[in-house]
N, C-alpha and C. Protein backbone atom coordinates (compact mmCIF):
# COMPACT_ATOMS: atom_id res chain seq x y z
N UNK A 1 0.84 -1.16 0.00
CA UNK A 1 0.00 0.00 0.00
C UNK A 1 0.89 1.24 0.00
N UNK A 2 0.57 2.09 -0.78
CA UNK A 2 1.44 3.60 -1.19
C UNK A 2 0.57 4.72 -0.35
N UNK A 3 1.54 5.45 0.91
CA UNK A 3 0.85 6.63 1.16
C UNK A 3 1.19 7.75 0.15
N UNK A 4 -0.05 8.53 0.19
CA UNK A 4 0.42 9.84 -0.24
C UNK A 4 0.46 10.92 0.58
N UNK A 5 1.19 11.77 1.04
CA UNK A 5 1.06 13.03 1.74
C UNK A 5 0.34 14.22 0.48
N UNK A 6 0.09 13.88 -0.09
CA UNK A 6 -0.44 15.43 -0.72
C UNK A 6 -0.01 16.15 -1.55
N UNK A 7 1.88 15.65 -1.54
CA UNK A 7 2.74 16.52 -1.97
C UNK A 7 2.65 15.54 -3.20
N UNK A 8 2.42 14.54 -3.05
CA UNK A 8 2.84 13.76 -4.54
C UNK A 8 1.49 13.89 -4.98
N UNK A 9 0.63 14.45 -4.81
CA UNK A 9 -0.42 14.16 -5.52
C UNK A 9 -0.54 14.59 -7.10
N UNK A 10 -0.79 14.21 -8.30
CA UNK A 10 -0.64 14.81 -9.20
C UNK A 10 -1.78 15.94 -9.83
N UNK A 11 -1.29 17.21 -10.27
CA UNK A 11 -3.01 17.69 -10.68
C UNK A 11 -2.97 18.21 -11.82
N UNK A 12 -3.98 18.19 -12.26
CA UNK A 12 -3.96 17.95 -13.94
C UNK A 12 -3.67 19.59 -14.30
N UNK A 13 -3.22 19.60 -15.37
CA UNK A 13 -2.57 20.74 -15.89
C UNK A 13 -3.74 22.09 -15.83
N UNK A 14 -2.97 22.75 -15.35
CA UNK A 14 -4.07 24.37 -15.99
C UNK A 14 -4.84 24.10 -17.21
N UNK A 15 -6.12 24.54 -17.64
CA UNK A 15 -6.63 24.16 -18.85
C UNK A 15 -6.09 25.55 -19.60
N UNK A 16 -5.88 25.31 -20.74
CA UNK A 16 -5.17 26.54 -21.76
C UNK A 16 -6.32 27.84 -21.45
N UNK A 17 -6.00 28.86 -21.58
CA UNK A 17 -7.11 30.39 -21.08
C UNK A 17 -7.70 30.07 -22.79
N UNK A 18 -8.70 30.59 -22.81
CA UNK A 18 -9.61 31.00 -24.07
C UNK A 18 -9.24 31.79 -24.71
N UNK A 19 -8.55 31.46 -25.74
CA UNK A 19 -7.75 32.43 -27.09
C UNK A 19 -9.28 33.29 -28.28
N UNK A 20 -9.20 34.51 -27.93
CA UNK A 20 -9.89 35.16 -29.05
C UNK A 20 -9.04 35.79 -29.94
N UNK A 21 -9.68 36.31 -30.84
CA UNK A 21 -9.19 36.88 -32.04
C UNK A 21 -9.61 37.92 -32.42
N UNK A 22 -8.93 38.95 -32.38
CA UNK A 22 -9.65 40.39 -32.70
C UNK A 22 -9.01 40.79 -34.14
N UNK A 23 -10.17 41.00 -34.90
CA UNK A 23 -9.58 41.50 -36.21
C UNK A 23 -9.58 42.67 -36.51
N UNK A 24 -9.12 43.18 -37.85
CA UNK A 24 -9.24 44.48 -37.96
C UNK A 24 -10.49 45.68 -38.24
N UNK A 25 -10.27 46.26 -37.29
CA UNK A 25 -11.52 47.23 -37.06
C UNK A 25 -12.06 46.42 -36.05
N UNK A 26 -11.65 46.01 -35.33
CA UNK A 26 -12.33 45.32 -33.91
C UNK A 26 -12.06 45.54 -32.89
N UNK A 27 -12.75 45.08 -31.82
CA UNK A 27 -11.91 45.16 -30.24
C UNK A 27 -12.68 43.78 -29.80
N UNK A 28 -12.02 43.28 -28.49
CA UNK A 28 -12.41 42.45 -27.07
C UNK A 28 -11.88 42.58 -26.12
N UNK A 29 -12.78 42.66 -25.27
CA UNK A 29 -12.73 42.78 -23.81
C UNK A 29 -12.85 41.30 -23.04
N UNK A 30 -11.87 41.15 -22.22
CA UNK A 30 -11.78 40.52 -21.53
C UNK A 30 -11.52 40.48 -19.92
N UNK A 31 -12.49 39.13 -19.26
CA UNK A 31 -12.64 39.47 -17.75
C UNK A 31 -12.30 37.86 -17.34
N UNK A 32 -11.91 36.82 -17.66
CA UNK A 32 -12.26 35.78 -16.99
C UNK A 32 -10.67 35.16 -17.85
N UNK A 33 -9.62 35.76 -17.92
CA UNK A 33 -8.42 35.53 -18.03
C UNK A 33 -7.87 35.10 -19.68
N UNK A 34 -8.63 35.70 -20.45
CA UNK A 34 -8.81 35.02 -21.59
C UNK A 34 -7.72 35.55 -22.58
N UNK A 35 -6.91 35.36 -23.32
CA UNK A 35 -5.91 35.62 -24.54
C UNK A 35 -6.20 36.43 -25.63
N UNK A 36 -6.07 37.46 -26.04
CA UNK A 36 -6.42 38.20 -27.28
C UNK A 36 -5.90 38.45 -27.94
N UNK A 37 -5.45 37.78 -29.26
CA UNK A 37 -4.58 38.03 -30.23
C UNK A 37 -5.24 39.27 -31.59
N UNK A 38 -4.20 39.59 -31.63
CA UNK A 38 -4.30 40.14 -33.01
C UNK A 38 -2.83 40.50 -34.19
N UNK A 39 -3.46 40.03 -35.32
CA UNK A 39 -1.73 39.87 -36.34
C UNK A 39 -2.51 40.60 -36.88
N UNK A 40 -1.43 41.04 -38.26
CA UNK A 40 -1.52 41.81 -39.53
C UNK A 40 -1.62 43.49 -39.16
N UNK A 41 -0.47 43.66 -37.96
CA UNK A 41 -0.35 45.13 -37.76
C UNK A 41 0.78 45.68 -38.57
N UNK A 42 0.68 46.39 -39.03
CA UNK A 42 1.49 47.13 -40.56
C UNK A 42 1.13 48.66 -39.91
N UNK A 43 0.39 49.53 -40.43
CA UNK A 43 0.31 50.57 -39.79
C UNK A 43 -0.73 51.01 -38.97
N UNK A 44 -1.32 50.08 -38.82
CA UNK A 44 -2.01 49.74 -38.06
C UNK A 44 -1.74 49.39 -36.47
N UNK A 45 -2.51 49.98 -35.61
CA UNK A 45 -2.03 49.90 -33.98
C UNK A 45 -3.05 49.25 -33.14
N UNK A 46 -1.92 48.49 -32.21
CA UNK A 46 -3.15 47.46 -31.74
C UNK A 46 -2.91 48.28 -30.26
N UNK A 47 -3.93 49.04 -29.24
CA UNK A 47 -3.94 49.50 -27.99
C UNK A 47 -4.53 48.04 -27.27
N UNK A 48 -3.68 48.19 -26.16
CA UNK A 48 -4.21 46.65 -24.87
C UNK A 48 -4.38 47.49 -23.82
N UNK A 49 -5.59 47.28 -23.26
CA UNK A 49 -5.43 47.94 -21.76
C UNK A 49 -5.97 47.14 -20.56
N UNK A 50 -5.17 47.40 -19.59
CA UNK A 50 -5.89 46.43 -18.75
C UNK A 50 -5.59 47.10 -17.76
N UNK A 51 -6.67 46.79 -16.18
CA UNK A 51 -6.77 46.71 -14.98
C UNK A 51 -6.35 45.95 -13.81
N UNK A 52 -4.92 46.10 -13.45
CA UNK A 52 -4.60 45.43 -12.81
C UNK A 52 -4.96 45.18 -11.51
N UNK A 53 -5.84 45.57 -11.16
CA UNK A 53 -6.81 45.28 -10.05
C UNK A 53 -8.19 44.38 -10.36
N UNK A 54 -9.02 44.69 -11.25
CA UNK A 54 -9.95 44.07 -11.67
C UNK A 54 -9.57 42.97 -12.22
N UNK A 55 -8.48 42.69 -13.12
CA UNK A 55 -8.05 41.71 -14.07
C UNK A 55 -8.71 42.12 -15.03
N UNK A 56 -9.71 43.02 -15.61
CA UNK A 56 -10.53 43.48 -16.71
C UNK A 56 -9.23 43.51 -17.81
N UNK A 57 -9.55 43.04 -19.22
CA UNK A 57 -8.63 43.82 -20.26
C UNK A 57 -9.13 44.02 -21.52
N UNK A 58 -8.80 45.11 -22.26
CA UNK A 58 -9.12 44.70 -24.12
C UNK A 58 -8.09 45.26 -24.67
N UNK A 59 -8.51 44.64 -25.73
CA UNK A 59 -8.00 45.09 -26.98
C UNK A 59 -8.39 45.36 -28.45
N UNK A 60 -8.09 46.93 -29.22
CA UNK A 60 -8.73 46.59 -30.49
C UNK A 60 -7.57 47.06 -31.21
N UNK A 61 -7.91 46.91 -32.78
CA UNK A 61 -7.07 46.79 -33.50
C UNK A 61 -7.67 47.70 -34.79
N UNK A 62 -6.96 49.30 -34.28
CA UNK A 62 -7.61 50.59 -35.22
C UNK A 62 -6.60 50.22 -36.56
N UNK A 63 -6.93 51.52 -37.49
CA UNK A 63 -6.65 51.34 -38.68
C UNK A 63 -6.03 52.36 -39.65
N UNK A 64 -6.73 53.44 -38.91
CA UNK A 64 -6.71 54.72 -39.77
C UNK A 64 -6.98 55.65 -38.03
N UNK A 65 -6.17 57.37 -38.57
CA UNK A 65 -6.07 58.10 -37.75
C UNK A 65 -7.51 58.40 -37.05
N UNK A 66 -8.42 58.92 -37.91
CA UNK A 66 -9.16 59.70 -37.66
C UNK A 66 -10.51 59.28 -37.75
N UNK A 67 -11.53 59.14 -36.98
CA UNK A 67 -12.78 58.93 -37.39
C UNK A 67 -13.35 60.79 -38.47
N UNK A 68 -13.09 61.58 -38.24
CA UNK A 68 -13.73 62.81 -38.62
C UNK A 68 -12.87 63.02 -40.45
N UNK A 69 -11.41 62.31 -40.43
CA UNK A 69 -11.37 61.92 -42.06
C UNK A 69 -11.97 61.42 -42.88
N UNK A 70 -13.11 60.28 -42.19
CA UNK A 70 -13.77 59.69 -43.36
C UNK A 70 -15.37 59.55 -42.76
N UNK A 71 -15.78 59.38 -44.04
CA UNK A 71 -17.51 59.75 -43.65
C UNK A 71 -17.83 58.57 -43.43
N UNK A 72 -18.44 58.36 -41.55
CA UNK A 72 -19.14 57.23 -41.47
C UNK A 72 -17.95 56.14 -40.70
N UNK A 73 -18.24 54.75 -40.90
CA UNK A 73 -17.25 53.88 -40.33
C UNK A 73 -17.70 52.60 -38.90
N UNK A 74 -16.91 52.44 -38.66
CA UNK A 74 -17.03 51.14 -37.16
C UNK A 74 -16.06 51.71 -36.80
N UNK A 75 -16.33 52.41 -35.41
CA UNK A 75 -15.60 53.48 -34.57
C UNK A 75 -14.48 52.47 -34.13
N UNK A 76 -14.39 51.24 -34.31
CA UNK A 76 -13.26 50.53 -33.53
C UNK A 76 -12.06 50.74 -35.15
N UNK A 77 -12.36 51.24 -35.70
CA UNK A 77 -11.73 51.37 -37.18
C UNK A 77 -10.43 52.29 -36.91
N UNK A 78 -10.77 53.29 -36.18
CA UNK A 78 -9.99 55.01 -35.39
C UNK A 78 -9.35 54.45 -34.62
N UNK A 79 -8.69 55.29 -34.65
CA UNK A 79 -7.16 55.55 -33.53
C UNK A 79 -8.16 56.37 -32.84
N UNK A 80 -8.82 57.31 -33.02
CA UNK A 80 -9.29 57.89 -32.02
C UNK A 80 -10.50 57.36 -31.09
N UNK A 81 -12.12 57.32 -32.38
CA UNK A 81 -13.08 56.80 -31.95
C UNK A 81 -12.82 54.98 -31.38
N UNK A 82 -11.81 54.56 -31.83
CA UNK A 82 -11.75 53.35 -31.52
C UNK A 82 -11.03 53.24 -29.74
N UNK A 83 -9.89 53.74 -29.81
CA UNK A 83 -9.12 53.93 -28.33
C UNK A 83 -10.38 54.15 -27.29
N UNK A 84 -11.35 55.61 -27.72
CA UNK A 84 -12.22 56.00 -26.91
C UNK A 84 -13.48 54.67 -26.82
N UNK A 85 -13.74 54.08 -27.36
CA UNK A 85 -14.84 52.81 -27.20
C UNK A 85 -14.21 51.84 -26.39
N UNK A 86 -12.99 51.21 -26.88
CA UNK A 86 -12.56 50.26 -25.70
C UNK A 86 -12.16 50.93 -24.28
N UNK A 87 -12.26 52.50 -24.10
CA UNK A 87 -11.87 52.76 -22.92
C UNK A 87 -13.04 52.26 -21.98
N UNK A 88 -14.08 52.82 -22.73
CA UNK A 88 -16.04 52.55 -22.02
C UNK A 88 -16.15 51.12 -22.09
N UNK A 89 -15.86 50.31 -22.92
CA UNK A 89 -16.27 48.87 -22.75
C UNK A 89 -15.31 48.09 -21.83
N UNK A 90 -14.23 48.72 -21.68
CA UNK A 90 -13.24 47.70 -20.22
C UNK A 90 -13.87 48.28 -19.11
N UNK A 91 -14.08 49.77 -18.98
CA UNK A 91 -15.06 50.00 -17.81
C UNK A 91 -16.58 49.82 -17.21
N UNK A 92 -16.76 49.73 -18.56
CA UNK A 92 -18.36 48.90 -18.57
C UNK A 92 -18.33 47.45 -17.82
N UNK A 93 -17.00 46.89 -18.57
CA UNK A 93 -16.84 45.39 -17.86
C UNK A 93 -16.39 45.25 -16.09
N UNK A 94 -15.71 46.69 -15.65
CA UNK A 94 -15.43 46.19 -14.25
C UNK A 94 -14.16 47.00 -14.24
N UNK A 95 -13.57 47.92 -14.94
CA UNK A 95 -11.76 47.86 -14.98
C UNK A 95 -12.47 49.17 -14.35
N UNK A 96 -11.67 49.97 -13.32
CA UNK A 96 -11.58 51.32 -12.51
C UNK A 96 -10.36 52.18 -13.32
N UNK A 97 -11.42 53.09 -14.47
CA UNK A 97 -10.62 53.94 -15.49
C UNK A 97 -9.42 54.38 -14.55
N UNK A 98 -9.64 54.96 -12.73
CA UNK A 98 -7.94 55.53 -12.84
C UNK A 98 -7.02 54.46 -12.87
N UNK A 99 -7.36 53.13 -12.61
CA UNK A 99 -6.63 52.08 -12.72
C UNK A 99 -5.46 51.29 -14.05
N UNK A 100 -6.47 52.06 -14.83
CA UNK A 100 -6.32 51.48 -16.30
C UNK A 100 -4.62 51.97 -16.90
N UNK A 101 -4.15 51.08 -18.05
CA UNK A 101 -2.51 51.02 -17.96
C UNK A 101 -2.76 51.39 -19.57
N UNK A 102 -2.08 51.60 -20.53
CA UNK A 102 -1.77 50.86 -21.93
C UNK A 102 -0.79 50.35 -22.04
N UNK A 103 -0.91 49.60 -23.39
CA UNK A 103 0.55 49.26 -24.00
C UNK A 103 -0.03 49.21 -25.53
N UNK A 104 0.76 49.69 -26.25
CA UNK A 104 0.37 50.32 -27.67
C UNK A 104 1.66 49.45 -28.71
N UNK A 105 1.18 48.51 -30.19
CA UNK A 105 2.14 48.50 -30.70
C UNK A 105 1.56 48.31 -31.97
N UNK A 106 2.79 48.49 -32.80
CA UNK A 106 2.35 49.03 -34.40
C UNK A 106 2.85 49.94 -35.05
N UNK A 107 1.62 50.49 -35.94
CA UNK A 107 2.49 51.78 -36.28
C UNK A 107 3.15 51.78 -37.19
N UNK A 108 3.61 51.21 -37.95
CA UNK A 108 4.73 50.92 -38.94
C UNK A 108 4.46 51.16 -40.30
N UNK A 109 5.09 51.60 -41.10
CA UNK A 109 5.52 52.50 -42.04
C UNK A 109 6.22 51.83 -43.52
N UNK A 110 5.40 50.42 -43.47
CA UNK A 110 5.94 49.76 -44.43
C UNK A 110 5.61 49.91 -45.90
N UNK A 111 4.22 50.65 -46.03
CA UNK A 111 4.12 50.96 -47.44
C UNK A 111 3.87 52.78 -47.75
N UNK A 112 4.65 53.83 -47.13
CA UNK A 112 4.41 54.66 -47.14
C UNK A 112 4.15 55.36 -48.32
N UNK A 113 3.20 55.69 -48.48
CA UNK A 113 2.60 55.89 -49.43
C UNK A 113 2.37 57.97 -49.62
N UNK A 114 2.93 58.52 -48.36
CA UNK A 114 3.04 59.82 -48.66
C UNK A 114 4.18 60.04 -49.09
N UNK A 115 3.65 61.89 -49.45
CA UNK A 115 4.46 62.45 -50.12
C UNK A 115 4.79 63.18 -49.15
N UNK A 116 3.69 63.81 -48.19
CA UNK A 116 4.15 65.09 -47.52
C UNK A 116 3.68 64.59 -46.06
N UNK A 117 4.75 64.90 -45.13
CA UNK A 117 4.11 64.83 -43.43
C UNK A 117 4.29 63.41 -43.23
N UNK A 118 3.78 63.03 -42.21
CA UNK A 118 3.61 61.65 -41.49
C UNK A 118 3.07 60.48 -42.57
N UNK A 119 3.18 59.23 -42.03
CA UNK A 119 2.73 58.55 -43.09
C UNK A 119 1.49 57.85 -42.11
N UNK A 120 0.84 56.95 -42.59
CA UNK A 120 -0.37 56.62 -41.32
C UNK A 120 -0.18 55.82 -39.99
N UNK A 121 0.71 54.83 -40.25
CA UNK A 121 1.51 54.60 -39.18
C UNK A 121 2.04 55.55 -37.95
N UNK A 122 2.16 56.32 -38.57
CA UNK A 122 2.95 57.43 -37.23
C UNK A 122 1.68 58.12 -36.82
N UNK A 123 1.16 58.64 -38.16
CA UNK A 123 -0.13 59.59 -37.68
C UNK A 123 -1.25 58.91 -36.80
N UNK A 124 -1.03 57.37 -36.95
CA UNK A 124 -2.10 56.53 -35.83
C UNK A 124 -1.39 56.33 -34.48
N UNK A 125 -0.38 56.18 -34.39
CA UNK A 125 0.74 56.27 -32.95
C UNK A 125 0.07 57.68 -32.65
N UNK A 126 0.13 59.03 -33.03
CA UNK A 126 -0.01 60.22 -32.68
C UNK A 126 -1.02 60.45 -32.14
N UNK A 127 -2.14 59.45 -33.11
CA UNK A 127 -3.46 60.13 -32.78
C UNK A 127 -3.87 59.26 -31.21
N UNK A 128 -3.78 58.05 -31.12
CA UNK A 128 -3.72 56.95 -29.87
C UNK A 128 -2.86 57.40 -28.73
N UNK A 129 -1.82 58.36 -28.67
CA UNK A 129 -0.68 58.74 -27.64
C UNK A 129 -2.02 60.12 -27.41
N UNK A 130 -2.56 60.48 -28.46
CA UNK A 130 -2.91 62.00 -27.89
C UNK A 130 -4.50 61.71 -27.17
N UNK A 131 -5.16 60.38 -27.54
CA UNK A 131 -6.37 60.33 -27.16
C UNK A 131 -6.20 58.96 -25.62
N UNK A 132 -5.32 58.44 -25.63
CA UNK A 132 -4.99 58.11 -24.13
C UNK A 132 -4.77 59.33 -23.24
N UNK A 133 -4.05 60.24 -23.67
CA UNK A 133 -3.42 61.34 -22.83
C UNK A 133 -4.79 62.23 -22.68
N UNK A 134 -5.57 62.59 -23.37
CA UNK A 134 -6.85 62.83 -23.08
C UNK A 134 -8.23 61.96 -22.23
N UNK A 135 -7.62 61.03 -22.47
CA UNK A 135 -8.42 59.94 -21.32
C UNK A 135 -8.18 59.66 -19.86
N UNK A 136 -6.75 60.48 -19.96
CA UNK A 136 -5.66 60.51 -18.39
C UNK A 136 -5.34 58.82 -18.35
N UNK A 137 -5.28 57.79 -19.65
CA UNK A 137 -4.45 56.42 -19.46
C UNK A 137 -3.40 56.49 -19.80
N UNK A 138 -2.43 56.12 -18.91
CA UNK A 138 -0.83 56.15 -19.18
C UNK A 138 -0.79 55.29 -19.85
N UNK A 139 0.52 54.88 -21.10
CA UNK A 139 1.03 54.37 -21.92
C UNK A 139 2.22 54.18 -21.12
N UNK A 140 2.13 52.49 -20.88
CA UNK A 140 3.41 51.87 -20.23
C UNK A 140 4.40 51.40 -20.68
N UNK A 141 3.95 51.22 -22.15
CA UNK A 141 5.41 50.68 -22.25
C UNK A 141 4.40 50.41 -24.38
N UNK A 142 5.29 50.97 -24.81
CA UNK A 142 4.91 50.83 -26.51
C UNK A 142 6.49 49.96 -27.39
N UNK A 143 5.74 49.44 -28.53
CA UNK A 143 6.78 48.95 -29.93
C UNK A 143 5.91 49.48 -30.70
N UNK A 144 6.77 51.14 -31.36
CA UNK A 144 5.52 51.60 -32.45
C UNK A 144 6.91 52.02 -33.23
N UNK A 145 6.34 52.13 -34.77
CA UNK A 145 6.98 52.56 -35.76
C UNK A 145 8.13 51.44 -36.46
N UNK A 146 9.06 51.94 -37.30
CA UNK A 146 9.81 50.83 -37.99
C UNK A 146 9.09 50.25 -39.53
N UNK A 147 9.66 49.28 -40.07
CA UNK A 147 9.18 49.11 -40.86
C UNK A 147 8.96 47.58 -40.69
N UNK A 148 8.22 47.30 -40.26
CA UNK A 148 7.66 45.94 -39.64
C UNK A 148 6.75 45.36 -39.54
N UNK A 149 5.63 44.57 -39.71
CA UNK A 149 5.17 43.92 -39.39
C UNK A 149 4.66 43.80 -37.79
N UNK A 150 3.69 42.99 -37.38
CA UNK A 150 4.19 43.02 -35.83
C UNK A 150 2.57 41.64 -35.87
N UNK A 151 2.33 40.80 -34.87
CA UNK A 151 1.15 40.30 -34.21
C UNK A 151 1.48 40.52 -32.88
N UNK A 152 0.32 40.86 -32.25
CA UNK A 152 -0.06 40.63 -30.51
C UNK A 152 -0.78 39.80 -29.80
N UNK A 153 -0.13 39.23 -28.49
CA UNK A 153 -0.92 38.37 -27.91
C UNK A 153 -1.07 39.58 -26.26
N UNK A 154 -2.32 39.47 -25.89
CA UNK A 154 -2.63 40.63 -24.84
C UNK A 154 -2.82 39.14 -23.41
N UNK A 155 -2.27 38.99 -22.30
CA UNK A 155 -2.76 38.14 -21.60
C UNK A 155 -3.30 38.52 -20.75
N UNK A 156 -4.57 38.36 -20.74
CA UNK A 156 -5.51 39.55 -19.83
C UNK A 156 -5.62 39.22 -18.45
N UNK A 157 -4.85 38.06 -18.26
CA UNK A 157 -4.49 37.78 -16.54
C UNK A 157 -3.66 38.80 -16.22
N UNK A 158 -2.69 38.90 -16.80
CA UNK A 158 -1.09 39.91 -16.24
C UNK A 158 -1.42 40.97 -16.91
N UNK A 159 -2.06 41.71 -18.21
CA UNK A 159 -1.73 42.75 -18.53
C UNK A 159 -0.42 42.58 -19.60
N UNK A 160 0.65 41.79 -19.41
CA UNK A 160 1.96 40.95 -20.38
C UNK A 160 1.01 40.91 -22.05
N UNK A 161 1.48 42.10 -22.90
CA UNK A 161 1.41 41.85 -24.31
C UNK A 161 2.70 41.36 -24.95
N UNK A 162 2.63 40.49 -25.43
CA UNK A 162 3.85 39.98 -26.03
C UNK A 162 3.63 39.93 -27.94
N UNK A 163 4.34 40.56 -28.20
CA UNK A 163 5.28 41.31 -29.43
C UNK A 163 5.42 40.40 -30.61
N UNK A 164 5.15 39.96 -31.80
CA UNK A 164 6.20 38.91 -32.82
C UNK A 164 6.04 39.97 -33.84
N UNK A 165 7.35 39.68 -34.23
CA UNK A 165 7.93 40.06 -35.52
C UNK A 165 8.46 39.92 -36.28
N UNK A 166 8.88 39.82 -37.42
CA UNK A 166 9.91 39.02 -38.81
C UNK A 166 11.40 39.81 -37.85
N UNK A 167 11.34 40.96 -37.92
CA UNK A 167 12.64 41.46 -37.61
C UNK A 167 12.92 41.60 -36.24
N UNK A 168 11.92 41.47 -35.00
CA UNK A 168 12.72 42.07 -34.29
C UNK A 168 12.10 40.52 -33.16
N UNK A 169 11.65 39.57 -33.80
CA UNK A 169 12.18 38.82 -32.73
C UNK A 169 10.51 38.90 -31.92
N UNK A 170 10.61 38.45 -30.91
CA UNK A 170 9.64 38.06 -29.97
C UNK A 170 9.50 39.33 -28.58
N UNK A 171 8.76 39.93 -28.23
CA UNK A 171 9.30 41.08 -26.68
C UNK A 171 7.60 40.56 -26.06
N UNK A 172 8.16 41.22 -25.09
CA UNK A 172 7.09 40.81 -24.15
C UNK A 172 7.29 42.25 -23.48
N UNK A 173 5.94 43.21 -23.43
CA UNK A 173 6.10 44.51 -23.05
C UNK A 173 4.83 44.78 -21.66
């Protein structure tokens, strides 16, 4: 007969968290520890925010600077109208706005297509740095600009967005 004290007991693995997928012109919010990916950021910026008190988090994945450039749209489309919707829907879910963190990445400048000024990449970093800073959410820690590529995984337990890229490798921000 085999005792066990407890210590040998075996227990079955963590079950994997619930991986969503946010595409472009989208957001999700998450409360119950769940994974939010999003690829195909080019100049395009993916904002993650989360509550490290609540565990509340989202993420969407804007596109273009400006909702007031183009007539009409899915406000999660904006750097602006989009930032400002997932701020209300993580707080809707439970996150305490002074609580709330970012981490911003993207941005990138791979098919620049201007002639004059910023290209949209930067001008969507600009417009997302200026409409957090109007929301009073700090930006903790960003990978914006370059000419790159980028996917995000947001882990809405920790707040930990982690980074892939052709060039720069794997980060965890």
């Amino acid at each position: 007969m085999k005792v066990y004290d407890g210590s040998q007991v075996e227990h079955a693995a963590d079950p994997e968290p619930e991986r969503r997928k946010v595409g472009i012109a989208e957001y999700e919010v998450a409360t119950e520890g769940a994974v939010l990916t999003t690829s195909g950021l080019g100049s395009c910026i993916g904002v993650a925010l989360h509550d490290p008190h609540s565990g509340v988090a989202g993420l969407v994945h804007v596109m273009m600077p400006s909702a007031d450039e183009v007539d009409g749209g899915d406000p999660a489309k904006f750097a602006d109208t989009g930032t400002e919707l997932l701020v209300e829907e993580v707080t809707a879910a439970g996150a305490d706005s002074d609580q709330l963190v970012a981490k911003i990445a993207g941005g990138s400048d791979m098919l620049d297509f201007s002639e004059n000024g910023a290209g949209i990449g930067e001008r969507n970093a600009e417009v997302v740095r200026a409409t957090l800073a109007t929301l009073d959410v700090p930006i903790t820690a960003e990978d914006v600009g370059g000419d790159h590529g980028r996917s995000l995984r947001l882990e809405s337990r920790t707040g930990d967005l982690v980074v892939k890229s052709a060039k720069q490798g794997i980060d965890r921000l």
